[in-house]
PDB file of N, CA and C in Angstrom:
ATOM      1  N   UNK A   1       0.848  -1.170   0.000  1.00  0.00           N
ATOM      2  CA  UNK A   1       0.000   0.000   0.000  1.00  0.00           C
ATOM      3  C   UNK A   1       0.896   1.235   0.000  1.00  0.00           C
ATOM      4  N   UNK A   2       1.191   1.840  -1.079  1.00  0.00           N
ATOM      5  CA  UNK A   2       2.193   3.032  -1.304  1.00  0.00           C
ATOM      6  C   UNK A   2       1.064   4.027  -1.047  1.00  0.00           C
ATOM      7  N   UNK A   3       2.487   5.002   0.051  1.00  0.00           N
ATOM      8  CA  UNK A   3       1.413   6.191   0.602  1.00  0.00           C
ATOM      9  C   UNK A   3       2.735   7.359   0.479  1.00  0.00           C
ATOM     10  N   UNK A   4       1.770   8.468  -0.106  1.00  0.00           N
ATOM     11  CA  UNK A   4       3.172   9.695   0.099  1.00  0.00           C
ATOM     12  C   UNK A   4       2.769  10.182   2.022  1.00  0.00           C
ATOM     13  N   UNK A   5       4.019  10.358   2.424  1.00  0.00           N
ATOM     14  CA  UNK A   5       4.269  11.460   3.366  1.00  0.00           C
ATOM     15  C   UNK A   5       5.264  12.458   3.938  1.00  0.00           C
ATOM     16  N   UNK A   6       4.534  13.694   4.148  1.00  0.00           N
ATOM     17  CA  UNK A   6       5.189  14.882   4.348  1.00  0.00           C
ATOM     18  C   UNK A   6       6.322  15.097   5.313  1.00  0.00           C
ATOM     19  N   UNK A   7       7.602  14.929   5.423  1.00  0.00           N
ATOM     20  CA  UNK A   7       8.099  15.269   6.476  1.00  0.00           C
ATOM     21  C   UNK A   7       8.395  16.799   7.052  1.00  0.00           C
ATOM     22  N   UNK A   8       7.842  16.813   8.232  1.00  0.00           N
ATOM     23  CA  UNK A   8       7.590  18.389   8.460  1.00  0.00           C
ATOM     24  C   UNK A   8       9.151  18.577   9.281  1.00  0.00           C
ATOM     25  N   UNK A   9       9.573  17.397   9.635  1.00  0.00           N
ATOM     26  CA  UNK A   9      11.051  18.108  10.855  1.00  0.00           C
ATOM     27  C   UNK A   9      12.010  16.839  10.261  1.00  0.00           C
ATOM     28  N   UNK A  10      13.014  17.400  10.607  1.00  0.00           N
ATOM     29  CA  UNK A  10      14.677  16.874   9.923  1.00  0.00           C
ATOM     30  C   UNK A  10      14.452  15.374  10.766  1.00  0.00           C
ATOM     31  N   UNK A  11      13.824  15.549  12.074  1.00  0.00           N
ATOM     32  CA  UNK A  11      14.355  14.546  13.276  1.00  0.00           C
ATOM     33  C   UNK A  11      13.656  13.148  12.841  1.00  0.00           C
ATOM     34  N   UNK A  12      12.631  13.959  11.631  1.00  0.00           N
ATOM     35  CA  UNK A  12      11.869  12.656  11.352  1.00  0.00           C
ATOM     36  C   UNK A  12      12.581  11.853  10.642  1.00  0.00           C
ATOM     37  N   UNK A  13      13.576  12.239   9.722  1.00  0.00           N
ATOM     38  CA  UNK A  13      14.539  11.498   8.683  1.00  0.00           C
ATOM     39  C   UNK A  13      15.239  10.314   9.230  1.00  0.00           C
ATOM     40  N   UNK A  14      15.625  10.201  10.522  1.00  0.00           N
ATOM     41  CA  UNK A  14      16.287   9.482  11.842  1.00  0.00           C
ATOM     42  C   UNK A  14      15.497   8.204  11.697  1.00  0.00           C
ATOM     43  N   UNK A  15      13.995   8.340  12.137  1.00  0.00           N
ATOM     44  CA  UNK A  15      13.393   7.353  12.366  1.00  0.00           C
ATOM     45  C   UNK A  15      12.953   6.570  11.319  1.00  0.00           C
ATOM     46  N   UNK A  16      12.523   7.542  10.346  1.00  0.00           N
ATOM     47  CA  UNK A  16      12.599   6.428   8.974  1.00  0.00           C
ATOM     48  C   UNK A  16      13.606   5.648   8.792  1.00  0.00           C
ATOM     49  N   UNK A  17      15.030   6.196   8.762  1.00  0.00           N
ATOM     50  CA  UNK A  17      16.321   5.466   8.565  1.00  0.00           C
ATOM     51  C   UNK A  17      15.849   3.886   9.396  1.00  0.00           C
ATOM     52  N   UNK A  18      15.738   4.450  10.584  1.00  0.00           N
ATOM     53  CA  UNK A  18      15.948   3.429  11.401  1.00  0.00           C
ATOM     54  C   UNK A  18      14.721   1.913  11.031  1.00  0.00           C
ATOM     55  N   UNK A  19      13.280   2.327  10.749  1.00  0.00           N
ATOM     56  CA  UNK A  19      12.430   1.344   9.821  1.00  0.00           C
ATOM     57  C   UNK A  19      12.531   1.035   8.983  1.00  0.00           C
ATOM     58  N   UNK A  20      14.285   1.598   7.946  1.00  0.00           N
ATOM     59  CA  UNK A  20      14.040   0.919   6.739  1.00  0.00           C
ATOM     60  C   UNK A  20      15.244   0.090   7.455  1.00  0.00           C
ATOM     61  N   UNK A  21      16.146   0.465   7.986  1.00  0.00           N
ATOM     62  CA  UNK A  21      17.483  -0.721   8.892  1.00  0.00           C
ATOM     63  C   UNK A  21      16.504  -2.276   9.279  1.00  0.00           C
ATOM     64  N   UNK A  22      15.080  -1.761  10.209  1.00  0.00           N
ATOM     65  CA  UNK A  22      14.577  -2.923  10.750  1.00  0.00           C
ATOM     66  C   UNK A  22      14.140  -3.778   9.502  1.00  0.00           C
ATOM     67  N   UNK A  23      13.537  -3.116   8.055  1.00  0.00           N
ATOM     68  CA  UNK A  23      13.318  -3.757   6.592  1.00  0.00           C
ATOM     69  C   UNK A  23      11.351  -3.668   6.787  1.00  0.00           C
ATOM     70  N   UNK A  24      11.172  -2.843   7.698  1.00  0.00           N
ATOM     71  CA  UNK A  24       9.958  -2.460   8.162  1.00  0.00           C
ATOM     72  C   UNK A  24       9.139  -1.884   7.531  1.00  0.00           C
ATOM     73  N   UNK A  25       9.541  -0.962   6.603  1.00  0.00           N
ATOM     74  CA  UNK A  25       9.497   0.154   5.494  1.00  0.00           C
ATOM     75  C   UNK A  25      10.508   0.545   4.058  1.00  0.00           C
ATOM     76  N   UNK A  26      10.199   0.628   3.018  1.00  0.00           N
ATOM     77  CA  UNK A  26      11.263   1.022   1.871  1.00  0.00           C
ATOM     78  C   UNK A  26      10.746   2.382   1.822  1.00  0.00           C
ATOM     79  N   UNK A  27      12.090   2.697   1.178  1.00  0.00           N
ATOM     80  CA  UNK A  27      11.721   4.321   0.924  1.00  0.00           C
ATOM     81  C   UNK A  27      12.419   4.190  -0.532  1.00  0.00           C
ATOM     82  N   UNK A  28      11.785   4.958  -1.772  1.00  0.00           N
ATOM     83  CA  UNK A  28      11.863   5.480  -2.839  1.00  0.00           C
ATOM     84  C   UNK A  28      11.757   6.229  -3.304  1.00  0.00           C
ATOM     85  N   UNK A  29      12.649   6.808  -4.241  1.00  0.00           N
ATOM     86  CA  UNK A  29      12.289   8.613  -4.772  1.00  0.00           C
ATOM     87  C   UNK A  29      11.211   8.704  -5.278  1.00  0.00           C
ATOM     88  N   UNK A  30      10.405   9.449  -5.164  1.00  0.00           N
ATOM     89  CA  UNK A  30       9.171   9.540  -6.317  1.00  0.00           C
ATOM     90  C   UNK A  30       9.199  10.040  -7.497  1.00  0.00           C
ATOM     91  N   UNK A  31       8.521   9.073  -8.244  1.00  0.00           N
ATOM     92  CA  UNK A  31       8.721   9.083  -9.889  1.00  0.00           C
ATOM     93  C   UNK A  31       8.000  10.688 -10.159  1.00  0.00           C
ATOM     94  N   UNK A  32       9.266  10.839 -11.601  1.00  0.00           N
ATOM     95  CA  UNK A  32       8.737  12.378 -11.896  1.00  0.00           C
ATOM     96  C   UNK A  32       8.268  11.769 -13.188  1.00  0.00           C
ATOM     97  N   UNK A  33       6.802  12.805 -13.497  1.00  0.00           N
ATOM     98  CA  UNK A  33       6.004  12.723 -14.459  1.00  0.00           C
ATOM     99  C   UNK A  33       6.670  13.239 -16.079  1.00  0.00           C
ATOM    100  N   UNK A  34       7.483  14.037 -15.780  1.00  0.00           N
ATOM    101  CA  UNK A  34       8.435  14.675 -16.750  1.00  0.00           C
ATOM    102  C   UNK A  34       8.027  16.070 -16.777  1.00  0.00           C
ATOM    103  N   UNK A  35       7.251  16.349 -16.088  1.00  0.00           N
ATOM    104  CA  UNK A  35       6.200  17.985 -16.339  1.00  0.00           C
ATOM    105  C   UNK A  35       7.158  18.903 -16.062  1.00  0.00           C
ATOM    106  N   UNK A  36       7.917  18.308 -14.643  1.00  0.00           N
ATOM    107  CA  UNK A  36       8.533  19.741 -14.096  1.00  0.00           C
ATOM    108  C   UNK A  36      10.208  19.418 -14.853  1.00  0.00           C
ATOM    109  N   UNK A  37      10.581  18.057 -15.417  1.00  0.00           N
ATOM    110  CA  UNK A  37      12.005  18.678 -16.177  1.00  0.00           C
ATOM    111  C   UNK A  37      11.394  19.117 -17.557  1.00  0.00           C
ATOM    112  N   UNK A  38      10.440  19.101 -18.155  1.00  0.00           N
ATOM    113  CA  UNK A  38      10.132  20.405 -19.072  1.00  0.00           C
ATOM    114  C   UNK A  38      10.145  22.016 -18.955  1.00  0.00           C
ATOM    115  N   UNK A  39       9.283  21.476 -17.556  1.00  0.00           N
ATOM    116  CA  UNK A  39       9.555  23.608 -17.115  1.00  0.00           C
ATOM    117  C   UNK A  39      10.818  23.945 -16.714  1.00  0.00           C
ATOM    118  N   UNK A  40      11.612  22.779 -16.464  1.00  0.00           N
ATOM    119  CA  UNK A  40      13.358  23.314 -16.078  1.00  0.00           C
ATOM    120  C   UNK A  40      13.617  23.913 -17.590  1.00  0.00           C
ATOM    121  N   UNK A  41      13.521  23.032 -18.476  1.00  0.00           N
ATOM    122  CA  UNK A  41      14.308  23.169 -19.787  1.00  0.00           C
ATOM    123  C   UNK A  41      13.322  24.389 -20.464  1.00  0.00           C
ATOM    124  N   UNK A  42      12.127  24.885 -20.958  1.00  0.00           N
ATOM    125  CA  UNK A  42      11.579  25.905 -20.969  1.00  0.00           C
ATOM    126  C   UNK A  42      11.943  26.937 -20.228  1.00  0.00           C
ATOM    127  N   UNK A  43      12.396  27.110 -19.085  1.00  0.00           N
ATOM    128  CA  UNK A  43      12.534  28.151 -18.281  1.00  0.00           C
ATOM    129  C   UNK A  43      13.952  28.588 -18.801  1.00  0.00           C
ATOM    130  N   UNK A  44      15.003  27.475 -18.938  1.00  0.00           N
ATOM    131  CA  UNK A  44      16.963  27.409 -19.065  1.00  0.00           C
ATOM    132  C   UNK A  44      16.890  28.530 -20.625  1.00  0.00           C
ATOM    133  N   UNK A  45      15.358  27.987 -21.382  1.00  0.00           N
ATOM    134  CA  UNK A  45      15.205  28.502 -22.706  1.00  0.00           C
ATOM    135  C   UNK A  45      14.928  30.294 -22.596  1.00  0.00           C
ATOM    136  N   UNK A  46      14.259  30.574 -22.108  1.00  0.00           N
ATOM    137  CA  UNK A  46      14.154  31.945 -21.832  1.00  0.00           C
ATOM    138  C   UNK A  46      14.715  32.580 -21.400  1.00  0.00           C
ATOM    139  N   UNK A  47      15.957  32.313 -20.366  1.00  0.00           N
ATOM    140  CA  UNK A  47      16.919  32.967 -19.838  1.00  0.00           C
ATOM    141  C   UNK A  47      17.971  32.664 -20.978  1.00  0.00           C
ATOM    142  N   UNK A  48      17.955  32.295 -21.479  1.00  0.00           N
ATOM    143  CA  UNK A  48      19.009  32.357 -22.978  1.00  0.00           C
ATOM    144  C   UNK A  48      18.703  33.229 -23.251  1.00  0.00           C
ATOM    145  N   UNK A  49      17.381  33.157 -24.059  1.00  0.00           N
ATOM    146  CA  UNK A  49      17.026  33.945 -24.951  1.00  0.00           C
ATOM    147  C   UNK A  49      15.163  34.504 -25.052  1.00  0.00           C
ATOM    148  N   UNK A  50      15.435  35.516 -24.756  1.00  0.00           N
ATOM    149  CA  UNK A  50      13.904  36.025 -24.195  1.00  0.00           C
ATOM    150  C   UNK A  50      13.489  36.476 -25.424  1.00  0.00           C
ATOM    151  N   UNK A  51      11.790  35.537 -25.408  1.00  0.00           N
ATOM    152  CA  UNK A  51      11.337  35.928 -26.581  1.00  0.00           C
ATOM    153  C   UNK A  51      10.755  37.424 -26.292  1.00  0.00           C
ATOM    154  N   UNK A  52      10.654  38.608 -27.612  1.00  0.00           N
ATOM    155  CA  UNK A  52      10.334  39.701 -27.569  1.00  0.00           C
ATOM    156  C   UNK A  52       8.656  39.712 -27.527  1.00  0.00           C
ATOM    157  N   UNK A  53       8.220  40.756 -27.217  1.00  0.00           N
ATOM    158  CA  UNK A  53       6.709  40.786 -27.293  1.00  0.00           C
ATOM    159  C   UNK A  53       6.153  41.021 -28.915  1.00  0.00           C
ATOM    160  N   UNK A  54       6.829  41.547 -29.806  1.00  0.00           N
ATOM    161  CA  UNK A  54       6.960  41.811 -31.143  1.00  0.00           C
ATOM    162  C   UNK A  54       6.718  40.008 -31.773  1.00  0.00           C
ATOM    163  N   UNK A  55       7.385  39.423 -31.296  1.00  0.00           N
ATOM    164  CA  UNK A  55       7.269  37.969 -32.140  1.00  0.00           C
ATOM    165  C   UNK A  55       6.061  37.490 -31.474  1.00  0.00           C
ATOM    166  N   UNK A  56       5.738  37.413 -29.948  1.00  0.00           N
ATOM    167  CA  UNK A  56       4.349  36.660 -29.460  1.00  0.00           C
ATOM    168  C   UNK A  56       3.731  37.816 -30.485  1.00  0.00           C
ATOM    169  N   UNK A  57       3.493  38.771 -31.024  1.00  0.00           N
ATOM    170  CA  UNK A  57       2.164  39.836 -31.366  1.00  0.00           C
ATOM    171  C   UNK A  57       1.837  38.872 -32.563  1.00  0.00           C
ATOM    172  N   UNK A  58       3.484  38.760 -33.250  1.00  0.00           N
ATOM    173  CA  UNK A  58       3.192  38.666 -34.735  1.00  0.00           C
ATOM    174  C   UNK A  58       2.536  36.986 -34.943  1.00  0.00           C
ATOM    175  N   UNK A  59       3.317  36.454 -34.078  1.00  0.00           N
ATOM    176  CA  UNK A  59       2.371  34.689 -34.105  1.00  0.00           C
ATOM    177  C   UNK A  59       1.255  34.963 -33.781  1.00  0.00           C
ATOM    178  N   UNK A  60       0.883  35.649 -32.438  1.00  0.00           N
ATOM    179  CA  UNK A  60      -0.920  35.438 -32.540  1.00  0.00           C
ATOM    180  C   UNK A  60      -1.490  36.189 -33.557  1.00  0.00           C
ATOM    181  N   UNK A  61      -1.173  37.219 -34.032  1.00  0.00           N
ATOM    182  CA  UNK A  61      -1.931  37.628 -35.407  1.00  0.00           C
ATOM    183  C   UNK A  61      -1.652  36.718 -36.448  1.00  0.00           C
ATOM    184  N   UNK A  62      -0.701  35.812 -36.488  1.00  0.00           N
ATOM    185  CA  UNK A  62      -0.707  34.599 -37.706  1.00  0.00           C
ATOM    186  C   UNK A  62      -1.683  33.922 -37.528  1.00  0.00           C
ATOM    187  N   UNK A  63      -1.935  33.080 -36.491  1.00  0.00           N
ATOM    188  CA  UNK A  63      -3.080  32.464 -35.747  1.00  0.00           C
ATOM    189  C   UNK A  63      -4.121  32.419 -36.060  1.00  0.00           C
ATOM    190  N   UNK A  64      -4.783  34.419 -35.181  1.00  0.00           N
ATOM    191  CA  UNK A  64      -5.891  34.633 -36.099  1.00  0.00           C
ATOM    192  C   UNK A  64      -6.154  34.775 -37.538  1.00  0.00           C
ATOM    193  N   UNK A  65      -5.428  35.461 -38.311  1.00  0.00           N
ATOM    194  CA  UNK A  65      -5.785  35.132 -39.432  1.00  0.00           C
ATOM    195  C   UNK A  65      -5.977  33.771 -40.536  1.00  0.00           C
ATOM    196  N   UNK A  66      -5.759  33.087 -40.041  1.00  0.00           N
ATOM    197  CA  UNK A  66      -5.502  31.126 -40.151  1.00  0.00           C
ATOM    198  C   UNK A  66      -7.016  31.088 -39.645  1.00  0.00           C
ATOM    199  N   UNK A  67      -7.376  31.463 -38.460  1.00  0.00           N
ATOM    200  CA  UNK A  67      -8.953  30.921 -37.732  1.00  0.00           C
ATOM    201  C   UNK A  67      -9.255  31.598 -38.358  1.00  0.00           C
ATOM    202  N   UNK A  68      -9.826  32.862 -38.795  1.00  0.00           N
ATOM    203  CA  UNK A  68     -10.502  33.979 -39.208  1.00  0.00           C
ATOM    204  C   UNK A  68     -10.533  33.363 -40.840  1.00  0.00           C
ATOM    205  N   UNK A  69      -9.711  33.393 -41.490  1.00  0.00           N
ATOM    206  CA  UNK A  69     -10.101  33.537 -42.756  1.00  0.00           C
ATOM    207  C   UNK A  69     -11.091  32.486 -43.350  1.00  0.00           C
ATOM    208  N   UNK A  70     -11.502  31.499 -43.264  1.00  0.00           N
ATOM    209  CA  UNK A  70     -12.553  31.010 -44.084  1.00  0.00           C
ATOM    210  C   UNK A  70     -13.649  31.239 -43.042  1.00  0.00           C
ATOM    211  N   UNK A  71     -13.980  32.623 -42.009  1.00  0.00           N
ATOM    212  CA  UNK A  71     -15.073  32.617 -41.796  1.00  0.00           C
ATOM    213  C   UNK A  71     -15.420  33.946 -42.076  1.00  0.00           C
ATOM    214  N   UNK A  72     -14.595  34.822 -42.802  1.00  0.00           N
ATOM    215  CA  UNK A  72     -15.210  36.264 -43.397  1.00  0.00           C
ATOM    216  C   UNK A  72     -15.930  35.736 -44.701  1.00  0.00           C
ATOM    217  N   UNK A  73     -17.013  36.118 -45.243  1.00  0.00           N
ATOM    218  CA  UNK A  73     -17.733  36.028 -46.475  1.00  0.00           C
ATOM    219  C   UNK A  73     -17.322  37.409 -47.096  1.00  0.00           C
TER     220      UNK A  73
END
């Protein structure tokens, strides 16, 4: 029965040690979904190189005009 829990104080780290010594308890890293090393690598991307507000303008006006045009008559 895998359960997450919070450790709120350092002193607690001690006693876990000591239930996984007795083989009482395992402890494992928890699996990453990949979400947050995307926002690492997105984020590493912008501090390179910051996109201007001039290029977001000009893509969303590409956008709309792509949605927009086969609905002007």
């Amino acid at each position: 029965m895998p359960l997450q829990i919070d450790i709120l104080k350092p002193q607690a780290n001690a006693e876990l040690e000591k239930l996984v010594m007795k083989k009482l308890i395992s402890i494992r890293p928890d699996p990453v979904d990949g979400f947050e090393d995307l926002l690492k690598i997105f984020r590493q991307r912008v501090k390179n190189s910051p996109i201007k507000l001039s290029e977001i303008t000009k893509e969303v006006e590409t956008v709309r005009a792509k949605r927009y045009a086969g609905k002007k008559k």
